[in-house]
C-alpha atoms as a PDB file:
ATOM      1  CA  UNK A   1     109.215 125.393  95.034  1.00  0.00           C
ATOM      2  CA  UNK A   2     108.256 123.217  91.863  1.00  0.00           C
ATOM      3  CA  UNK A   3     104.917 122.482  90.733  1.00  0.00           C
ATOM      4  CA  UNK A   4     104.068 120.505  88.328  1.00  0.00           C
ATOM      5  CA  UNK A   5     100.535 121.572  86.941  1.00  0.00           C
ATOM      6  CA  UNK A   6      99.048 118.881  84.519  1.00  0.00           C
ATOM      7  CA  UNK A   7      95.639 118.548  83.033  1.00  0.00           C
ATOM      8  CA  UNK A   8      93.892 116.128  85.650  1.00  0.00           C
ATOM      9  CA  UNK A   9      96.412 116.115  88.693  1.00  0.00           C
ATOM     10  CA  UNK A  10      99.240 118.129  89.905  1.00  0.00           C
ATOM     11  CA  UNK A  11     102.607 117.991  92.231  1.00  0.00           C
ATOM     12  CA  UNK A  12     104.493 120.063  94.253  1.00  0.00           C
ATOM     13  CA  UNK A  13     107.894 119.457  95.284  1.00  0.00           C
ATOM     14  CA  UNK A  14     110.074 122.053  97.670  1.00  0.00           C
ATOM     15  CA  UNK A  15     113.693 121.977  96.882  1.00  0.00           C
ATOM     16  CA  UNK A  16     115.839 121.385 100.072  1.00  0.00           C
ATOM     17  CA  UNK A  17     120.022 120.512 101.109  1.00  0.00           C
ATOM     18  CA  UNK A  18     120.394 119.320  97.419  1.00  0.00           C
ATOM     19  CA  UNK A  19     117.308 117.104  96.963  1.00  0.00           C
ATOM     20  CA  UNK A  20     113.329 117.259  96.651  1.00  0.00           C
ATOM     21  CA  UNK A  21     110.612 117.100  99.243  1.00  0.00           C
ATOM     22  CA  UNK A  22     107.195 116.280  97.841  1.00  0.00           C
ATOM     23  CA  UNK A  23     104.195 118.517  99.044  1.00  0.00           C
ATOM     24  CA  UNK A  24     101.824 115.911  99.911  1.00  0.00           C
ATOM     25  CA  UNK A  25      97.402 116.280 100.124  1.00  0.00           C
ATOM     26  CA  UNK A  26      96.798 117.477 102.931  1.00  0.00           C
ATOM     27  CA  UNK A  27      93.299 115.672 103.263  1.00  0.00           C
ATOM     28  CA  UNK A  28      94.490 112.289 102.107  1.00  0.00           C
ATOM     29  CA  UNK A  29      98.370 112.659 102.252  1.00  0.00           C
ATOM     30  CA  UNK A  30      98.832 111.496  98.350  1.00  0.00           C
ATOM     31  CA  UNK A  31     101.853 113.198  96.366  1.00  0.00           C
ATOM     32  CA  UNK A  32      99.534 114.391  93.745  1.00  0.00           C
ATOM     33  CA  UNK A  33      95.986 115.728  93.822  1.00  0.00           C
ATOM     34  CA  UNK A  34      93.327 116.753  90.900  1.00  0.00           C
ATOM     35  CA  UNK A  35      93.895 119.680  89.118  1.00  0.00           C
ATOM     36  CA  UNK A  36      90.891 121.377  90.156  1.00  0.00           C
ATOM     37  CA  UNK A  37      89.000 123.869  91.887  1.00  0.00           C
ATOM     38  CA  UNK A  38      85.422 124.258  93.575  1.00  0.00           C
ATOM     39  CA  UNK A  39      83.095 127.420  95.476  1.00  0.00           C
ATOM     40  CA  UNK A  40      80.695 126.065  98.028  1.00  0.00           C
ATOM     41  CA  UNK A  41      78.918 128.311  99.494  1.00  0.00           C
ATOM     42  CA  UNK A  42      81.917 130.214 101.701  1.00  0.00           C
ATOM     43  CA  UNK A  43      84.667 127.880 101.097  1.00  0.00           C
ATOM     44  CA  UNK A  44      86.885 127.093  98.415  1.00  0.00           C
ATOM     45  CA  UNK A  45      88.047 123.283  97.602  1.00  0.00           C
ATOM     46  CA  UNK A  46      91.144 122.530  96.181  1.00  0.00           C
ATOM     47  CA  UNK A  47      92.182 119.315  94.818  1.00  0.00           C
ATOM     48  CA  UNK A  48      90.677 115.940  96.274  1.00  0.00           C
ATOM     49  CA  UNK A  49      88.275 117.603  98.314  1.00  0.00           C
ATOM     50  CA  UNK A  50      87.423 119.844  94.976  1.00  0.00           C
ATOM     51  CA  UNK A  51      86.882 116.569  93.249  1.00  0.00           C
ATOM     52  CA  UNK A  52      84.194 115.530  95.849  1.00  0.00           C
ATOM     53  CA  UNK A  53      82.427 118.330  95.455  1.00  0.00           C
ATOM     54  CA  UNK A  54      82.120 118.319  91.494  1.00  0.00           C
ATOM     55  CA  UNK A  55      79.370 116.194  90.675  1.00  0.00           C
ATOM     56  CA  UNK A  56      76.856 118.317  93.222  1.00  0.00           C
ATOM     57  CA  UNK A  57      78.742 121.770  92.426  1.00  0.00           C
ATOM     58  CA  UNK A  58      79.695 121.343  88.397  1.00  0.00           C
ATOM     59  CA  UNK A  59      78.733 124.407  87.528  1.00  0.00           C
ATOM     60  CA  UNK A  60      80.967 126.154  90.448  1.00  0.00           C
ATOM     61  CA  UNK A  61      83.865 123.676  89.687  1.00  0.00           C
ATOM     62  CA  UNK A  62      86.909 124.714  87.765  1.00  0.00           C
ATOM     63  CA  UNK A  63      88.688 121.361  85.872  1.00  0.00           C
ATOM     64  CA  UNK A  64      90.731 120.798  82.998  1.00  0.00           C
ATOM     65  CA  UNK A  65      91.263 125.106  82.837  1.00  0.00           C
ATOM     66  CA  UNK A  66      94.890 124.708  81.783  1.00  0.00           C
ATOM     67  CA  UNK A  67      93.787 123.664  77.943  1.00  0.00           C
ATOM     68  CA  UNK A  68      93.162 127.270  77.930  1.00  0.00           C
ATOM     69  CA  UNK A  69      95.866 128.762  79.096  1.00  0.00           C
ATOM     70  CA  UNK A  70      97.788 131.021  76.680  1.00  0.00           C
ATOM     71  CA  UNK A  71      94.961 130.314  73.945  1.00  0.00           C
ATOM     72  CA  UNK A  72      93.009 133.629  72.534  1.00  0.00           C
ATOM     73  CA  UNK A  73      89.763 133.402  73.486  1.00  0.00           C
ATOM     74  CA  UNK A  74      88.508 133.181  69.951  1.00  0.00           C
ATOM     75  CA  UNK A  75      90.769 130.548  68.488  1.00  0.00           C
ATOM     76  CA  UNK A  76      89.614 127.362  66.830  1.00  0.00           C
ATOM     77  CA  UNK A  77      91.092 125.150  69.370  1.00  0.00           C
ATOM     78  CA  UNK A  78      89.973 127.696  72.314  1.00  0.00           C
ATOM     79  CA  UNK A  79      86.535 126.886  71.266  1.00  0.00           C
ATOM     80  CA  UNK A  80      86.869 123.377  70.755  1.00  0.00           C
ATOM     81  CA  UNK A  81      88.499 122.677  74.594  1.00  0.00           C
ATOM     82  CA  UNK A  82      85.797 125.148  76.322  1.00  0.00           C
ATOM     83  CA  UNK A  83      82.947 122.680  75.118  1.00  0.00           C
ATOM     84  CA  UNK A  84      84.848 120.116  77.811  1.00  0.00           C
ATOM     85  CA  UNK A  85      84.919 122.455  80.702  1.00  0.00           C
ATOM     86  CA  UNK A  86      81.620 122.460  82.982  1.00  0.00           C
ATOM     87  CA  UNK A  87      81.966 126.184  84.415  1.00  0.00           C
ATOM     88  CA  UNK A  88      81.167 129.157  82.811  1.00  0.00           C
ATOM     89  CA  UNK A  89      83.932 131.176  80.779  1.00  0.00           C
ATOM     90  CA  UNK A  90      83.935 134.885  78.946  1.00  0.00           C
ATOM     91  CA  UNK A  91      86.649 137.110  76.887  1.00  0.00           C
ATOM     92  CA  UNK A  92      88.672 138.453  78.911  1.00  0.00           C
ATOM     93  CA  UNK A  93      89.674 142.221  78.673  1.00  0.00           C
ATOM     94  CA  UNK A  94      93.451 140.508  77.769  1.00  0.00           C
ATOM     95  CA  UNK A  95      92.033 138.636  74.167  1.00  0.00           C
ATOM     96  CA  UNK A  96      92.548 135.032  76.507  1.00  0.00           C
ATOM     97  CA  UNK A  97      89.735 133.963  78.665  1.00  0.00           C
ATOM     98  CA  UNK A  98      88.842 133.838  82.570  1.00  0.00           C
ATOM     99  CA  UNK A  99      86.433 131.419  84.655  1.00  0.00           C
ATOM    100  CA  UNK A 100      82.768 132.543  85.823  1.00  0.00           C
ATOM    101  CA  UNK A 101      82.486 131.225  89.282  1.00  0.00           C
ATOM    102  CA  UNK A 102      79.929 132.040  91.977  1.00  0.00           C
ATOM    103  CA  UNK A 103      81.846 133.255  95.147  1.00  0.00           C
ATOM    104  CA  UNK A 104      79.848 134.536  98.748  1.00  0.00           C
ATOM    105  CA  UNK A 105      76.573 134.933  96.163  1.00  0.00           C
ATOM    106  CA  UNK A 106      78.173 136.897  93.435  1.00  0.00           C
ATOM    107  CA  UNK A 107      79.930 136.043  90.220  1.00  0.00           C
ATOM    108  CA  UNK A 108      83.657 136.361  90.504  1.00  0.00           C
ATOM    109  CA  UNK A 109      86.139 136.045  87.316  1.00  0.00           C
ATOM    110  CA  UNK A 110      89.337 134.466  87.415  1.00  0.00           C
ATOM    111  CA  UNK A 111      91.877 133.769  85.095  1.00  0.00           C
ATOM    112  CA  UNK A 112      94.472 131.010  85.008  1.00  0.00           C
END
């Protein structure tokens, strides 16, 4: 497998008998999808169907995380890109950060 992970949308590609097969959505059949993630209630959204669910859900919406990844938590720049994001973050135990999302009623943590 490949997967590309980018900053708004992302690909994933299965190598197979010496070429590449593209992963498409399976909601809307596209080739890429957003980069994103979103808790309603009992489900989790990925991608397009994420994105629908980010203007009612923002807080329980995870977009644009990979700015963060590999940052310390306490960096200049760390603190800079957090003021984009629209869900809840904290130090993780690691010196790097994780995502506060509400999952079945309780606060989960996850990190990228």
């Amino acid at each position: 497998y490949g997967m590309d992970i980018g900053n708004q949308c992302s690909h994933v590609s299965v190598a197979r008998g010496g070429g590449f097969d593209c992963v498409l959505d399976e909601l809307t059949g596209k080739r890429s999808c957003p980069s994103m993630v979103s808790f309603v209630q009992k489900e989790r959204h990925i991608g397009d169907k994420a994105e629908s669910q980010a203007i009612r859900n923002w807080r329980n919406t995870a977009k644009s995380v990979k700015r963060l990844v590999g940052l310390p938590y306490d960096s200049p720049q760390a603190e800079h890109e957090r003021k984009f994001l629209r869900c809840a973050t904290r130090k993780a135990k690691d010196g790097c950060f994780e995502v506060e999302m509400e999952v079945h009623g309780r606060k989960e943590f996850f990190t990228p």
